[in-house]
Protein backbone atom coordinates (compact mmCIF):
# COMPACT_ATOMS: atom_id res chain seq x y z
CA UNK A 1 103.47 113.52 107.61
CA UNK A 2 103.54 116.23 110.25
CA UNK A 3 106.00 118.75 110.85
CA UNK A 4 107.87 115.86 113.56
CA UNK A 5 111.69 115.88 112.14
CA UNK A 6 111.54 113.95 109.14
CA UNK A 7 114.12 115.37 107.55
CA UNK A 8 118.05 113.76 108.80
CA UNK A 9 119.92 117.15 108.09
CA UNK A 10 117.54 119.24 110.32
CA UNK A 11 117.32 116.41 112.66
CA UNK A 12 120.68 116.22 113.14
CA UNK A 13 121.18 119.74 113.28
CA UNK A 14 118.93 120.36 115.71
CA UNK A 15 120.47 117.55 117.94
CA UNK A 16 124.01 118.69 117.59
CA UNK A 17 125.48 116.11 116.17
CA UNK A 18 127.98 115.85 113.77
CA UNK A 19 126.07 115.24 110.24
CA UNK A 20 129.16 114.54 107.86
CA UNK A 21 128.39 110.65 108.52
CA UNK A 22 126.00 108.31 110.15
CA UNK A 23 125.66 104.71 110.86
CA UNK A 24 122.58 102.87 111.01
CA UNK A 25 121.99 99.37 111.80
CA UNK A 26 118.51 97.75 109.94
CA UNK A 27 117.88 94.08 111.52
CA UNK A 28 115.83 91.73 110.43
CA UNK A 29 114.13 89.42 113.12
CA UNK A 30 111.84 86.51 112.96
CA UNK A 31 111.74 84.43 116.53
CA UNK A 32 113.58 86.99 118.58
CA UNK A 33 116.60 85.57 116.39
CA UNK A 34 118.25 88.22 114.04
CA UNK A 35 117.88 86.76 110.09
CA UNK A 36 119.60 89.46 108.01
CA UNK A 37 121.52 92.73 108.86
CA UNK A 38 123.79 95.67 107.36
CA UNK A 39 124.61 98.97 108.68
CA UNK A 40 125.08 101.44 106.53
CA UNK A 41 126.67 105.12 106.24
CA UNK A 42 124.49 107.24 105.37
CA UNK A 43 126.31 111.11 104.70
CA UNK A 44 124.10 114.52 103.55
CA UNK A 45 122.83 113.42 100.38
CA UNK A 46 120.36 111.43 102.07
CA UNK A 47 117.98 113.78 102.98
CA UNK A 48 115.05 112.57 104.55
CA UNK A 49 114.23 109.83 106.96
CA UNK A 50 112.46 108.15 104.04
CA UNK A 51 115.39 108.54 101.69
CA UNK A 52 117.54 106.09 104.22
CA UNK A 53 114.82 103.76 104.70
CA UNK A 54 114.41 102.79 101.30
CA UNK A 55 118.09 102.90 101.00
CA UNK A 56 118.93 100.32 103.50
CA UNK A 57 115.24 98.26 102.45
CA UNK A 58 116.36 97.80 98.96
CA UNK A 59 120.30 96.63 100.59
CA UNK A 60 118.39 94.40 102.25
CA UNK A 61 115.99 93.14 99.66
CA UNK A 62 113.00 94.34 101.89
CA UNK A 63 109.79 96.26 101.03
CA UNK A 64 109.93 99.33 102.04
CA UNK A 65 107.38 99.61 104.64
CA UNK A 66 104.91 102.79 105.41
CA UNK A 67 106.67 105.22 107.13
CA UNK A 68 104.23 106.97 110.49
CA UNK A 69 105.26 109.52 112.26
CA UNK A 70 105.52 107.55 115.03
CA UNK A 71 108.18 106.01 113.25
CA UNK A 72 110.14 109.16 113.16
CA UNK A 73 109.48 110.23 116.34
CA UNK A 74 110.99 106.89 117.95
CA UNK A 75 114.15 107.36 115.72
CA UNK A 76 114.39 110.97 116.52
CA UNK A 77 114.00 110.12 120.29
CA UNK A 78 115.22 107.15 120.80
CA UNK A 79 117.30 106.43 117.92
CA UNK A 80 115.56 103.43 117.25
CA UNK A 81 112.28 102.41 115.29
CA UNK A 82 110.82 98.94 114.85
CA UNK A 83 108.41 98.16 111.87
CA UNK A 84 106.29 95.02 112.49
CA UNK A 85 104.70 93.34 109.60
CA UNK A 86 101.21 95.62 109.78
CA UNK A 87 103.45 98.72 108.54
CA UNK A 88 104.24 96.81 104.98
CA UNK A 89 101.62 96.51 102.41
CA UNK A 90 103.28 93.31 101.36
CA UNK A 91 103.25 90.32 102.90
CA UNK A 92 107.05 89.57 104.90
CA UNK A 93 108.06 86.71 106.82
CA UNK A 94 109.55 88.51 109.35
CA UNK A 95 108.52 89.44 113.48
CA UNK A 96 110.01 93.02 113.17
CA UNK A 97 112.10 95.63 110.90
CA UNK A 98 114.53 97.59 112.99
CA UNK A 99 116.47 100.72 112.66
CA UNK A 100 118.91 101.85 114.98
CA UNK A 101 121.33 104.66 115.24
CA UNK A 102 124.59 103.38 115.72
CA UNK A 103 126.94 106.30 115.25
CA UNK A 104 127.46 110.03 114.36
């Protein structure tokens, strides 16, 4: 992975933001229509981008998919990221993964 923010406490350190606790929402969506959810708090022990993905995959009983840096760099921008079923190595019955940022 390149040097793009992967890592949540220099993320959102770098963004200003207050890192004591964030909220992300993972959706799960198959036909535009949302199958499964859960948003999670995720505090500083969770320190990489990768580290909260698995975390809220496994909550989910999802693979976890391969992470790109494009990944990152749509979180980091946009505070959302969207895996589609080409970023798992496993086969899922699902349109699209996403992660959003829901609160700091």
């Amino acid at each position: 992975m390149s040097n793009i923010c992967s890592n949540l406490i220099d993320f959102f350190c770098i963004n200003e933001y207050n890192m004591s606790m964030i909220k992300i929402w993972g959706k799960v969506v198959k036909n535009e229509i949302i199958k499964k959810h859960m948003a999670i708090e995720i505090d500083e022990t969770a320190t990489t981008f990768f580290d909260m993905l698995r975390t809220i995959s496994e909550k989910l009983n999802l693979p976890t998919p391969v992470l790109l840096d494009k990944h990152v760099y749509d979180f980091n921008v946009f505070h959302i990221c969207i895996f589609n079923p080409d970023d798992y190595v496993e086969v899922v019955n699902f349109d699209k993964f996403i992660l959003e940022l829901v609160s700091t």
